[in-house]
Protein backbone atom coordinates (compact mmCIF):
# COMPACT_ATOMS: atom_id res chain seq x y z
CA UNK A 1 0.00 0.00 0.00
CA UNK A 2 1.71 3.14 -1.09
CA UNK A 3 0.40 6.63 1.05
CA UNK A 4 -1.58 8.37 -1.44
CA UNK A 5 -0.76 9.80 -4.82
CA UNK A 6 2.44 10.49 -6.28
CA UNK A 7 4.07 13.25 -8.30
CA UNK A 8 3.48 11.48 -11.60
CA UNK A 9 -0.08 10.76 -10.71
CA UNK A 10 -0.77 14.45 -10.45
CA UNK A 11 1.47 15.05 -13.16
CA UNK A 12 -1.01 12.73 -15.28
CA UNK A 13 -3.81 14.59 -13.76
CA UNK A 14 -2.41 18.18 -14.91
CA UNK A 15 -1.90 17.14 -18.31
CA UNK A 16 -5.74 15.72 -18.90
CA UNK A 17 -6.88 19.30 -17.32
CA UNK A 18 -4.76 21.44 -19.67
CA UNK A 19 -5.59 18.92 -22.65
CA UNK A 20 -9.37 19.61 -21.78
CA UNK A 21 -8.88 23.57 -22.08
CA UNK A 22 -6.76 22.96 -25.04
CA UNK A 23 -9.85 21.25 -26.99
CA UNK A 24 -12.16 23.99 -25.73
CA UNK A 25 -9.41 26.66 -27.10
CA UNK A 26 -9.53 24.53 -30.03
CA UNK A 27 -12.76 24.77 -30.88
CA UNK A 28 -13.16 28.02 -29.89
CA UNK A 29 -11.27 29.42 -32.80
CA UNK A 30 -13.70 28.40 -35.13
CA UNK A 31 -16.19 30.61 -36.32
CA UNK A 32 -19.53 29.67 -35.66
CA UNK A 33 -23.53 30.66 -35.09
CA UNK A 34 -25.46 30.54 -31.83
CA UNK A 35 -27.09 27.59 -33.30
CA UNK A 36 -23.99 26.19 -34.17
CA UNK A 37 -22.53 26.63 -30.37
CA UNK A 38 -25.80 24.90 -28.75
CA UNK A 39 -26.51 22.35 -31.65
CA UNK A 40 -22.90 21.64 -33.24
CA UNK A 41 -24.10 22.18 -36.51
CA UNK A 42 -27.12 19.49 -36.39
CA UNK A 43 -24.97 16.93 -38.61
CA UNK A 44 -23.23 15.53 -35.34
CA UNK A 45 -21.75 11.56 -35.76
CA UNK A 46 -24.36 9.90 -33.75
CA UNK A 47 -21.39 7.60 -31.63
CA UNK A 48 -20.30 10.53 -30.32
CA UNK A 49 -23.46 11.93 -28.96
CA UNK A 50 -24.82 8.60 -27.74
CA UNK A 51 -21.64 8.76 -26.05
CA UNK A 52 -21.71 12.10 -24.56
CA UNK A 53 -25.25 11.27 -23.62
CA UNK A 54 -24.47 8.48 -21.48
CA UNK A 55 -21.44 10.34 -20.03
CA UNK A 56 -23.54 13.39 -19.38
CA UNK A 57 -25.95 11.10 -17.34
CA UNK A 58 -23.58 9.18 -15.62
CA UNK A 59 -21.42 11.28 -13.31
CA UNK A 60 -19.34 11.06 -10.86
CA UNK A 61 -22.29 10.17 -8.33
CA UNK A 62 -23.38 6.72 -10.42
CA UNK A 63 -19.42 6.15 -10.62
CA UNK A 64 -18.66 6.29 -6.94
CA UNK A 65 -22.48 4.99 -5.97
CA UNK A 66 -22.99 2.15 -7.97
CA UNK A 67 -19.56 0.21 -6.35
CA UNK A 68 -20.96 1.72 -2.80
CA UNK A 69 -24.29 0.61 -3.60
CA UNK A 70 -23.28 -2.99 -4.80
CA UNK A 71 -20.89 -3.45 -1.57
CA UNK A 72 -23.35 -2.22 1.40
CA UNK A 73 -27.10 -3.71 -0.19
CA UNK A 74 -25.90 -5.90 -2.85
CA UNK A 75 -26.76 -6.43 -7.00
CA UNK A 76 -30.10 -5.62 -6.29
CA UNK A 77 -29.72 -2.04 -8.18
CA UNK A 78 -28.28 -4.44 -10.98
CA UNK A 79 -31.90 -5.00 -11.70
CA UNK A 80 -31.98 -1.51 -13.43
CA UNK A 81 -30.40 -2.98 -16.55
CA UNK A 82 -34.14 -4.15 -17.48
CA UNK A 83 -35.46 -0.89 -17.96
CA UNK A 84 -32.49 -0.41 -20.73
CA UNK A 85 -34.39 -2.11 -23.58
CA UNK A 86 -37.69 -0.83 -22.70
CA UNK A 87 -36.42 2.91 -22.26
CA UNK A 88 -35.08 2.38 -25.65
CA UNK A 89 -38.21 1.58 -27.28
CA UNK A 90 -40.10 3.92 -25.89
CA UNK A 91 -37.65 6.86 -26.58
CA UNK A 92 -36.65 5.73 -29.67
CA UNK A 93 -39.48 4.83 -31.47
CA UNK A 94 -42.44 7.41 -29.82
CA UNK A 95 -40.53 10.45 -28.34
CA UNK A 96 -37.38 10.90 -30.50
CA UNK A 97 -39.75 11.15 -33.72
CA UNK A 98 -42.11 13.38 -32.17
CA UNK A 99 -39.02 15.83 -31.42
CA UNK A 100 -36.92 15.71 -34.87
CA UNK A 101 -40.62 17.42 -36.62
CA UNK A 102 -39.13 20.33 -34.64
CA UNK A 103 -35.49 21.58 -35.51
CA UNK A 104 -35.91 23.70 -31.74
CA UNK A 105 -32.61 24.95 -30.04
CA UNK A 106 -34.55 24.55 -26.88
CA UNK A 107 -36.94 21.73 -25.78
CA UNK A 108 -39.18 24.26 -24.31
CA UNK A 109 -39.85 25.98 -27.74
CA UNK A 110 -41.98 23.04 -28.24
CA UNK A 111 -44.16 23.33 -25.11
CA UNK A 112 -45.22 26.89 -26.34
CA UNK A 113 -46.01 26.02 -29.70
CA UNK A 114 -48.70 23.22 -28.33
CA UNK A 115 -49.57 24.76 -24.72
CA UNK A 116 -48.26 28.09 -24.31
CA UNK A 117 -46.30 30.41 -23.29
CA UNK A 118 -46.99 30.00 -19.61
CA UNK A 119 -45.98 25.99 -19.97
CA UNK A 120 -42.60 26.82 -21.91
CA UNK A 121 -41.93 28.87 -18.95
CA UNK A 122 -42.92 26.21 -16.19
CA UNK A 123 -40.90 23.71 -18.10
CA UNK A 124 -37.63 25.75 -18.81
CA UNK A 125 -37.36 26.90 -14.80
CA UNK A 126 -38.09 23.27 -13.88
CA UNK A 127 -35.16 22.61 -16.30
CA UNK A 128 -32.85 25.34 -15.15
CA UNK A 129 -33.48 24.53 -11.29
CA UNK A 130 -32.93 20.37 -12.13
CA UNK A 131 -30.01 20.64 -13.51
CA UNK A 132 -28.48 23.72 -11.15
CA UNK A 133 -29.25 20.77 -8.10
CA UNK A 134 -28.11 17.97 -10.71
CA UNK A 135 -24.42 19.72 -11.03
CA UNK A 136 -24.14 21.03 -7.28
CA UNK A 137 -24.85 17.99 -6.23
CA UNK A 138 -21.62 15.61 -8.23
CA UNK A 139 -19.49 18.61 -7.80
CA UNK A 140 -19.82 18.02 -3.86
CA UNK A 141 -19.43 14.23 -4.50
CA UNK A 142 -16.63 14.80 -6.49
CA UNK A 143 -14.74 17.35 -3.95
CA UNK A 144 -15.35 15.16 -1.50
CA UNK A 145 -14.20 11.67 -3.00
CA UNK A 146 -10.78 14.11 -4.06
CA UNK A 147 -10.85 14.61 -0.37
CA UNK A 148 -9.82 11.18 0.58
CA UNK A 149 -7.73 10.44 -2.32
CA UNK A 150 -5.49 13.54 -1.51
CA UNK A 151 -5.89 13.32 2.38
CA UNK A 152 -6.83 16.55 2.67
CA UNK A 153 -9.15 17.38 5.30
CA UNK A 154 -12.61 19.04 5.05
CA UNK A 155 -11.51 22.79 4.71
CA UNK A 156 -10.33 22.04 1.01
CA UNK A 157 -13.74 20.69 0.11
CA UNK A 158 -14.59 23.95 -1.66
CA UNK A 159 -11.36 25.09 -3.32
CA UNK A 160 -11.92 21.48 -4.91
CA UNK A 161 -15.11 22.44 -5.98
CA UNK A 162 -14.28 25.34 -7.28
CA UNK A 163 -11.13 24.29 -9.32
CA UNK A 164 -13.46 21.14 -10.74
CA UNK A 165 -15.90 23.11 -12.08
CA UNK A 166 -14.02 25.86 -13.63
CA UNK A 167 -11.75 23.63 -15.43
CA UNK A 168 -15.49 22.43 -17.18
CA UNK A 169 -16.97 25.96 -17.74
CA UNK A 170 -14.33 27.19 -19.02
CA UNK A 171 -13.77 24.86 -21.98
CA UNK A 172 -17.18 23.99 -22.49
CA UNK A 173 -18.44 27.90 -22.50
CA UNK A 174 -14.96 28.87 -25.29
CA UNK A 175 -16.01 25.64 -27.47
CA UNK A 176 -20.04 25.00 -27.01
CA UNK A 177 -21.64 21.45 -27.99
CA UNK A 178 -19.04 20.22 -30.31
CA UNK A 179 -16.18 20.34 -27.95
CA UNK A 180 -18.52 19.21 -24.82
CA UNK A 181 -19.26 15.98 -27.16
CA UNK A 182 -15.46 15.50 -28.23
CA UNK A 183 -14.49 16.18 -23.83
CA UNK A 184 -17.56 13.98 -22.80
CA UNK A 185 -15.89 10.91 -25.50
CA UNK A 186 -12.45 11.37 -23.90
CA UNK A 187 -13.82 11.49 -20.66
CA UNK A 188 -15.82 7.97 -20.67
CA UNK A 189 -12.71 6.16 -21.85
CA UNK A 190 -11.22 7.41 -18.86
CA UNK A 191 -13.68 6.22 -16.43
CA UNK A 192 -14.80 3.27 -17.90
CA UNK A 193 -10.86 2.47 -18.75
CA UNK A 194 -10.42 3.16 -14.71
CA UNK A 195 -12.99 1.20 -13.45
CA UNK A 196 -11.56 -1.67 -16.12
CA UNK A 197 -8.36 -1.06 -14.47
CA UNK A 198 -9.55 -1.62 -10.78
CA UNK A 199 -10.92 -5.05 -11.44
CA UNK A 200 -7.78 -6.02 -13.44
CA UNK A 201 -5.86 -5.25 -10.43
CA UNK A 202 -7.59 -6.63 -7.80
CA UNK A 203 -8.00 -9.73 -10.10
CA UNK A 204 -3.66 -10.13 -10.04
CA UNK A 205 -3.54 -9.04 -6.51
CA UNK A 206 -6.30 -11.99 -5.18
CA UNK A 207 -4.73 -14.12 -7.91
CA UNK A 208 -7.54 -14.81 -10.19
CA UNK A 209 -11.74 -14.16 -10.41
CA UNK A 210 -12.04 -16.67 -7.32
CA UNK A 211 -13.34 -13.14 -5.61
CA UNK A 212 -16.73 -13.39 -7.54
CA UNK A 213 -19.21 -14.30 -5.12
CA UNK A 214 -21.33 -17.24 -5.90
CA UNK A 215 -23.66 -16.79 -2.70
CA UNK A 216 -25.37 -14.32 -0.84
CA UNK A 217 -23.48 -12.18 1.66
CA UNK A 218 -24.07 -12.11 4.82
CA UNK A 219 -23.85 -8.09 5.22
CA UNK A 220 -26.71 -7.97 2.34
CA UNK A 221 -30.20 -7.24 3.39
CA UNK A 222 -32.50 -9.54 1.07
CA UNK A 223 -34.92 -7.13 -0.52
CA UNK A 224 -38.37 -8.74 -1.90
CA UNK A 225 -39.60 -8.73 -5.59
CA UNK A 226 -42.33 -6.62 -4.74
CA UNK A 227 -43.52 -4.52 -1.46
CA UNK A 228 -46.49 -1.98 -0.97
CA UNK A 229 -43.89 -1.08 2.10
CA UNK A 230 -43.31 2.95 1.61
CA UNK A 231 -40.16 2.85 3.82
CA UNK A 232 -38.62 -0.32 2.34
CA UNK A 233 -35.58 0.98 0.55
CA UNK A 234 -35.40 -1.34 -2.45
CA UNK A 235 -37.44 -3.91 -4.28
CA UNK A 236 -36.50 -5.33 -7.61
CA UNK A 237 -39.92 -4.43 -9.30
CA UNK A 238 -39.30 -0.83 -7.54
CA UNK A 239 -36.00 -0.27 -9.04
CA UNK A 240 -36.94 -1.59 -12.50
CA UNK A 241 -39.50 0.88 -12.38
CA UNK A 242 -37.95 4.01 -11.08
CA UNK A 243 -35.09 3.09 -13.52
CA UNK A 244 -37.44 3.27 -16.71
CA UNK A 245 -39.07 5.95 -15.75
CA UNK A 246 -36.24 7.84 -15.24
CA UNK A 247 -34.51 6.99 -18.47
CA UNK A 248 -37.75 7.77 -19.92
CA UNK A 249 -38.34 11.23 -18.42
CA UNK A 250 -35.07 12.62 -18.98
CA UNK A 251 -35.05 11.26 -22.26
CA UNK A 252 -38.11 13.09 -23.34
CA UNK A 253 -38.31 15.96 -21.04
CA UNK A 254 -34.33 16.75 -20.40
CA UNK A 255 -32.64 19.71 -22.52
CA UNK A 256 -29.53 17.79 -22.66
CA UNK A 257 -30.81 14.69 -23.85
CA UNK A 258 -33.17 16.71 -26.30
CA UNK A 259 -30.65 19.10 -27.68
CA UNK A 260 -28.22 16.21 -28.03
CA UNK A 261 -30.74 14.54 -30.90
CA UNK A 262 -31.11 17.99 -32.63
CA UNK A 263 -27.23 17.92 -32.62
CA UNK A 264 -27.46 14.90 -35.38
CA UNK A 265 -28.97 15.02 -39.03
CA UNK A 266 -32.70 13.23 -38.93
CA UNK A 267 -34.50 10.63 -36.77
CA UNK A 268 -32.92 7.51 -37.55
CA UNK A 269 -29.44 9.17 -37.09
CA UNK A 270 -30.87 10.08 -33.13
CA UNK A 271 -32.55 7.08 -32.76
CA UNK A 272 -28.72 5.53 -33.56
CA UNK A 273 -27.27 7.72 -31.32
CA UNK A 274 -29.49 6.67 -28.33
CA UNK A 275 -29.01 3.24 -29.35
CA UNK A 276 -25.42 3.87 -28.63
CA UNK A 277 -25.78 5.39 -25.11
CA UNK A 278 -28.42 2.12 -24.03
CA UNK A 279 -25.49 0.09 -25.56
CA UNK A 280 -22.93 2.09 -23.09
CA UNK A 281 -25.06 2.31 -20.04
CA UNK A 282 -25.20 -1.50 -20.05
CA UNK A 283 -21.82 -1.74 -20.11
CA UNK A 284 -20.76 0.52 -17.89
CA UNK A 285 -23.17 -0.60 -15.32
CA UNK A 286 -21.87 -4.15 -15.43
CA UNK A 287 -18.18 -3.16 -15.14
CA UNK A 288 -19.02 -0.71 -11.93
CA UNK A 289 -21.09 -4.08 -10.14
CA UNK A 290 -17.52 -5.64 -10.64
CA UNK A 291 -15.74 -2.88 -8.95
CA UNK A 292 -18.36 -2.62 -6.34
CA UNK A 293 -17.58 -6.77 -6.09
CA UNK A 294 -13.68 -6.89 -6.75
CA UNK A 295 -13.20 -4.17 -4.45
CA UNK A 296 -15.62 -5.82 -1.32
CA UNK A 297 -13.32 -8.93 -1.66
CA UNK A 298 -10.10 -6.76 -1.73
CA UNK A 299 -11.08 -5.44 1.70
CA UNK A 300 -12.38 -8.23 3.07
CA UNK A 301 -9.58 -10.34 2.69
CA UNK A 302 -7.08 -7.15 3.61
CA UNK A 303 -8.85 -5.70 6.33
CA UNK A 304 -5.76 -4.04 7.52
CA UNK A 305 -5.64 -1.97 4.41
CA UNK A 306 -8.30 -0.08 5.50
CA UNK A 307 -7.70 2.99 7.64
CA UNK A 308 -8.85 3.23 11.41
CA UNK A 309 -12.63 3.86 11.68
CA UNK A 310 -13.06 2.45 8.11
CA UNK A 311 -15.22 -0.83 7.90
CA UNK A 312 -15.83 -2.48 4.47
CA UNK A 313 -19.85 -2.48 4.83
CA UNK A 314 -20.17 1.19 6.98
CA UNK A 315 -17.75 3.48 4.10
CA UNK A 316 -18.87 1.25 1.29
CA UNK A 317 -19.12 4.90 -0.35
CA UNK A 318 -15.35 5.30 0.25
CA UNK A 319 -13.40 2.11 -0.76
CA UNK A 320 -13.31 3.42 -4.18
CA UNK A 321 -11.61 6.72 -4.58
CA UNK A 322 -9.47 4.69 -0.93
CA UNK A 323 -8.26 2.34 -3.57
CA UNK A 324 -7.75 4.31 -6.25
CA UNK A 325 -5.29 6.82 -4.00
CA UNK A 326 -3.23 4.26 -2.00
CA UNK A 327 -3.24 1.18 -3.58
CA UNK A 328 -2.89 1.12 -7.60
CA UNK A 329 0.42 1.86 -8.75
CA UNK A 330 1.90 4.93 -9.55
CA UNK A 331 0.49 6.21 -12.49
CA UNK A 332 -2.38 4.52 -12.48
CA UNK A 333 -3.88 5.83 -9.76
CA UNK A 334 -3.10 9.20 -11.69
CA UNK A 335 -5.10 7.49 -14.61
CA UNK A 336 -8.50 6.20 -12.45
CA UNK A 337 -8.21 10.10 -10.81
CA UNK A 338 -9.00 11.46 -14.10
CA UNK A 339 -11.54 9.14 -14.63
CA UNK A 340 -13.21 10.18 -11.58
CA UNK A 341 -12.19 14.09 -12.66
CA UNK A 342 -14.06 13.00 -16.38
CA UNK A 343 -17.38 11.77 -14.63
CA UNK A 344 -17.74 15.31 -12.55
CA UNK A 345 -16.57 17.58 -15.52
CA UNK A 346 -18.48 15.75 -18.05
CA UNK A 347 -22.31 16.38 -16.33
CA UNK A 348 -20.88 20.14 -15.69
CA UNK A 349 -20.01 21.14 -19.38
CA UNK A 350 -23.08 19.38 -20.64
CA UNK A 351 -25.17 20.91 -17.73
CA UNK A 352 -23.26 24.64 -18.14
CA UNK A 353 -24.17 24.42 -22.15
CA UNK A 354 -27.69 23.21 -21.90
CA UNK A 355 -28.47 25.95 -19.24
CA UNK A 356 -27.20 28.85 -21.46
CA UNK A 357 -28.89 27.61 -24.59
CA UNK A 358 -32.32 27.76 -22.37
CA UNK A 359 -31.52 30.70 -20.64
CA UNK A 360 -30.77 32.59 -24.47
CA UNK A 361 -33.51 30.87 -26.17
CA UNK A 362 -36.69 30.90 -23.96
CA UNK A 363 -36.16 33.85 -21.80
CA UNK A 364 -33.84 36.30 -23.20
CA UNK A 365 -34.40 36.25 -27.12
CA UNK A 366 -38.00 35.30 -26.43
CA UNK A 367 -38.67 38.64 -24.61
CA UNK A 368 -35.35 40.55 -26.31
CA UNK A 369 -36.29 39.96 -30.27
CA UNK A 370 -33.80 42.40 -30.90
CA UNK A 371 -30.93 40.60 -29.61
CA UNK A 372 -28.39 39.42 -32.21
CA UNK A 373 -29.22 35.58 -32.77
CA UNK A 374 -25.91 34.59 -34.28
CA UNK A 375 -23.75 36.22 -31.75
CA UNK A 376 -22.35 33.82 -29.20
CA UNK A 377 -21.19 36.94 -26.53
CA UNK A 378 -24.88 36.45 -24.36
CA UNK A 379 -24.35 32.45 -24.19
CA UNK A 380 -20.61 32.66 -23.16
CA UNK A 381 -21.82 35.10 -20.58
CA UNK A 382 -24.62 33.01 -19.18
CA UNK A 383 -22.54 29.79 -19.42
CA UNK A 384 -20.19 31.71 -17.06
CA UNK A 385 -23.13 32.69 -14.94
CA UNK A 386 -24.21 29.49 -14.46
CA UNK A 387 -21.21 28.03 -13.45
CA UNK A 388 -20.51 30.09 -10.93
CA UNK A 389 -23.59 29.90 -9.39
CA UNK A 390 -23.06 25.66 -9.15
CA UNK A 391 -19.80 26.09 -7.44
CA UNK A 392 -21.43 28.06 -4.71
CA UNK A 393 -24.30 26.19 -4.67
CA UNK A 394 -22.69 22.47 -4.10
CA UNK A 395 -21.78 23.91 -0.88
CA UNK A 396 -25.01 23.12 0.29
CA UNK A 397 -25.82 19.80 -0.77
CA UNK A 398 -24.13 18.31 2.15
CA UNK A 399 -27.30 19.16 4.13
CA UNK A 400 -29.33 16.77 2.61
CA UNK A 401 -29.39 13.68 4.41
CA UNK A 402 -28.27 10.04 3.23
CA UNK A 403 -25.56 8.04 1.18
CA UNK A 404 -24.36 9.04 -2.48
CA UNK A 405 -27.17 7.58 -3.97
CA UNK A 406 -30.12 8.35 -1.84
CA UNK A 407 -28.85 12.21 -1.91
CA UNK A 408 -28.74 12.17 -5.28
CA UNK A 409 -32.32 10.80 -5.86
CA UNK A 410 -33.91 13.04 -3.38
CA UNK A 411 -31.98 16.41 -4.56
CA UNK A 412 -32.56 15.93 -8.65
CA UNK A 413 -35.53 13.33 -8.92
CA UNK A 414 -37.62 16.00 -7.92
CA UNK A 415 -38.17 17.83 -11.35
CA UNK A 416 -37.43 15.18 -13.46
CA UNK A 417 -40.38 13.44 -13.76
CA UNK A 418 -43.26 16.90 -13.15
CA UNK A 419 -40.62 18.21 -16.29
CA UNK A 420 -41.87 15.63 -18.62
CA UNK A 421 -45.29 15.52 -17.50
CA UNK A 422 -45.44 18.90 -19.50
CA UNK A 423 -44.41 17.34 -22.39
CA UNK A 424 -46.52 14.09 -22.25
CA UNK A 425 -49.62 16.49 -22.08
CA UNK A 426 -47.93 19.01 -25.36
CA UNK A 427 -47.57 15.52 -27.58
CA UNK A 428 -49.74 12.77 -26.33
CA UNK A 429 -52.88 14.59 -24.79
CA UNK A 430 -55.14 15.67 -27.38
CA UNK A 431 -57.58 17.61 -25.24
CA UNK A 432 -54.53 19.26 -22.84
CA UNK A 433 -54.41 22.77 -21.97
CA UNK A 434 -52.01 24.71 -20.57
CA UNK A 435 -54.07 25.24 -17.27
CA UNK A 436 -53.98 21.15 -17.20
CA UNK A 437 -50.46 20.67 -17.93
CA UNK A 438 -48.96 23.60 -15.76
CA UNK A 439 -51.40 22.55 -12.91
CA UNK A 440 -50.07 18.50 -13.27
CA UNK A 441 -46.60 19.27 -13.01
CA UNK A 442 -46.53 21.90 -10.16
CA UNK A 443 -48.33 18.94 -8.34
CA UNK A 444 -46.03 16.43 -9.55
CA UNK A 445 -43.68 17.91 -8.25
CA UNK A 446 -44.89 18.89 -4.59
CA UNK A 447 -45.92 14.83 -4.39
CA UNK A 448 -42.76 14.10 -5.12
CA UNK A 449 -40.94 16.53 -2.60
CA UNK A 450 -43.47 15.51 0.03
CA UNK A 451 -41.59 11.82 -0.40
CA UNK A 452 -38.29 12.69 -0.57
CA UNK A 453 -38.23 15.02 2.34
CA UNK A 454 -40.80 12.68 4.40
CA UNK A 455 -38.43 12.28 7.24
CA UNK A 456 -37.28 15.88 7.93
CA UNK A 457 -40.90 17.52 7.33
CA UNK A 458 -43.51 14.92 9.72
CA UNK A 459 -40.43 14.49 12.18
CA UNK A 460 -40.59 10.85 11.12
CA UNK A 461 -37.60 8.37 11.91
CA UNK A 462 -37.69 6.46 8.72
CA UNK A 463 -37.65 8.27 5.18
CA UNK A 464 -39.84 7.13 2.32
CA UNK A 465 -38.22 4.86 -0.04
CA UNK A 466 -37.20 7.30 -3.16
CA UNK A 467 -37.73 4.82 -5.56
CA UNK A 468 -41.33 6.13 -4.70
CA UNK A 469 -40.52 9.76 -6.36
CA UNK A 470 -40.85 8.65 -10.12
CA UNK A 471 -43.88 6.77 -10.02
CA UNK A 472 -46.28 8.68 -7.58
CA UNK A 473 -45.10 11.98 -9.22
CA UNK A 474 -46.02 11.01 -12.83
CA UNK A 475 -49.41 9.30 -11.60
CA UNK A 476 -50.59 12.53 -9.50
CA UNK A 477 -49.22 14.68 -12.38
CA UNK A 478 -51.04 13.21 -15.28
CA UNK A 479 -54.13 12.59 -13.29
CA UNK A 480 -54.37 16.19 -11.99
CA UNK A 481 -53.38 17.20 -15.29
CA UNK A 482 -56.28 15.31 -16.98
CA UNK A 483 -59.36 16.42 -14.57
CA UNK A 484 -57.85 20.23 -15.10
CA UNK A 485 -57.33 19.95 -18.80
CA UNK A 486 -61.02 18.13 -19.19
CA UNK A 487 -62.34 20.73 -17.09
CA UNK A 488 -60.84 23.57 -19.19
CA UNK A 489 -60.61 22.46 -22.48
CA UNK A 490 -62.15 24.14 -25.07
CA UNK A 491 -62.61 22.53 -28.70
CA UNK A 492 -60.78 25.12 -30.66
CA UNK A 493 -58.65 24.23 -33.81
CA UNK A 494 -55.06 23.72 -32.80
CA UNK A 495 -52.67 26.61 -32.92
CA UNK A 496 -50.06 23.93 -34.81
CA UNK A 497 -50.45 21.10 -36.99
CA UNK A 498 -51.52 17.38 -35.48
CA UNK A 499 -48.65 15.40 -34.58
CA UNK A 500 -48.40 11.69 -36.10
CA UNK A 501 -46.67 9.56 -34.28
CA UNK A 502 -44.55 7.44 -37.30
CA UNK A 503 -40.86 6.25 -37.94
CA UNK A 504 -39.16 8.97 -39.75
């Protein structure tokens, strides 16, 4: 066990943060549109976006959580994989045709041309404020994983933050989508390549795959197919669910999923592309269970590698970036760092460039016609804005109560479902109105922060299980939204043309 990182791991470290500002710089010196900074040209290779997709989604909270999450409650959240195929159909084949009709810089153009101003609104703050919490929330993780890896103590959580997520705005604000898609490709062969590495190590060290369990642990809690249980954490029909939804929602409600398919040439091409990031996200989720696995044998069978106070099951959350720091060798710990530096900075500049194109699209060209529409100047500014105000704001996340992925759930789940519940009503409902939608997703989203903040509103000792969020926000949204929209709807001819929902 070596004591922390070396000089040539930081050395390795430096150079992928300079090469990172060097593509932005690169692409920055390429003249281009507004439309050209948000959408990268619309003739994108779809590889590359599915790509970036998946490595916008991921993060560095799935890439520290999902090993955490395997080690202290066992493959249970393994069960997600199911929704992959299903989230692809449905995305694929009903959402991602509905949305290449429209060649929209923003998603929320969309919700005014079929419900309103008032909806595109709704639906572009929803956005703004998700994905604000989304990238406060890894940037904390991320400080705070660098934390232990460095052996620094909590004072430098911030200065950590801060030097994270500048590093992201500033290339992804000089280069815009094209250089956030090459980054985001760069960045998931580093963390995919590190989490490859760990299992390939611990694999020599324990002299084989003998550490692949082949029964149940005893530290794992055995979690039921099925449960009407609110508090019970996981079930395997629960996290199928949550997971399809999710993938759903996002998929068909989430700027940065959206603008990524307007970043390629037609349907088919984002269809391909989304093909490519289901493709990915199985992968990647099978190689972190083996890191999760790989590194709860490690530890098991060294328990004296562990520092005092540590405990394989009680800082399952930690063995990672504990591994990564003091017991790869030197350079490849500077290698897996990067990887865990890729995951943070590749949510940031996807989250950074997404904001600004809303922020310059539905608010201030919407209400400032006048404003030059090819000139980039107002997005680099708000890109900056919007960084700035993450840094400061991932200060807070550490008040919200629970491990890696619990926090994450309850801080960003919020708005992700009430966000597409706007859209479900603009494309799907024939007799919606904007009074139906708007009024569906406000209570959406009060349902669902009435679960995840059960315990700290009622007093309560046990919190609601947040698989809960998904589902009971989409059913009260679409059901309010129905009974308003039925009991406002007017049969007028539609402002836009019908929608048919075909293969393009």
């Amino acid at each position: 066990m070596k004591n922390g990182l070396h000089w040539i791991d930081f050395l390795i470290i430096a150079i992928y943060a300079l090469g990172m500002l060097a593509l932005g710089w690169y692409y920055s010196r390429k003249r281009a549109t507004a439309d050209e900074y948000f959408t990268g040209g619309r003739s994108m290779s779809p590889i590359l976006i599915g790509i970036s997709l998946f490595a916008t989604l991921l993060s560095t909270i799935s890439y520290l959580s999902k090993p955490g999450e395997i080690v202290k409650n066992g493959p249970y959240i393994l069960t997600a994989v199911v929704s992959i195929p299903i989230a692809f159909y449905v995305v694929g084949y009903w959402l991602i045709p509905v949305f290449m009709k429209f060649r929209l810089t923003s998603a929320y153009e969309l919700l005014e041309k079929k419900l309103g101003l008032s909806s595109r609104l709704i639906g572009a703050s929803m956005f703004i404020l998700l994905r604000l919490m989304w990238m406060s929330v890894l940037l904390n993780f991320a400080a705070g994983a660098l934390l232990v890896m460095f052996e620094l103590d909590d004072r430098w959580l911030f200065p950590l933050t801060a030097l994270i997520g500048t590093i992201a705005l500033v290339y992804s604000s000089m280069g815009g989508l094209r250089a956030v898609v090459v980054t985001d490709t760069i960045q998931f062969v580093l963390l995919l390549g590190g989490a490859i590495l760990v299992v390939v190590f611990v694999s020599m060290r324990l002299g084989g795959l003998d550490w692949f369990p082949t029964e149940w642990h005893p530290d794992w809690k055995k979690q039921p197919v099925f449960s009407l249980d609110p508090y019970l954490r996981l079930t395997v029909l629960g996290v199928i669910l949550t997971q399809t939804l999710w993938s759903i929602c996002t998929a068909g409600g989430d700027q940065t999923a959206i603008q990524r398919y307007m970043a390629t040439s037609d349907a088919k091409q984002a269809r391909r592309a989304y093909l490519v990031n289901s493709i990915v996200t199985l992968v990647a989720s099978l190689v972190l269970a083996l890191v999760g696995l790989s590194l709860m044998a490690y530890f098991a069978k060294f328990p004296g590698a562990l520092p005092e106070g540590f405990t394989v099951n009680g800082s399952a959350d930690k063995l990672f970036p504990l591994f990564i720091s003091h017991h790869l060798p030197v350079g490849l710990s500077g290698f897996v760092v990067a990887g865990m530096f890729a995951a943070a900075m590749s949510s940031v500049d996807s989250g950074v460039n997404s904001i600004s194109a809303v922020v310059t699209t539905d608010f201030i060209q919407r209400f400032r016609p006048k404003v030059d529409k090819e000139s980039m100047l107002t997005a680099k500014l708000v890109a900056v804005s919007v960084g700035v105000i993450v840094i400061f704001g991932s200060s807070l996340i550490e008040h919200v109560p629970g491990n890696l992925l619990a926090v994450s759930k309850r801080a960003t789940d919020l708005l992700v479902t009430p966000l597409f519940t706007l859209f479900f009503f603009a494309l799907f409902v024939r007799f919606s109105t904007a009074a139906g939608a708007n009024t569906g997703a406000i209570c959406g989203f009060l349902s669902a922060a009435l679960i995840a903040f059960w315990n700290p509103l009622f007093d309560q000792e046990n919190s609601l299980s947040f698989t809960w969020i998904s589902p009971v926000a989409l059913t009260v949204g679409i059901t309010v939204g129905c009974i308003v929209s039925r009991l406002t709807y007017r049969k007028t001819a539609s402002a836009s043309p019908e929608l048919e929902f075909k293969d393009e």
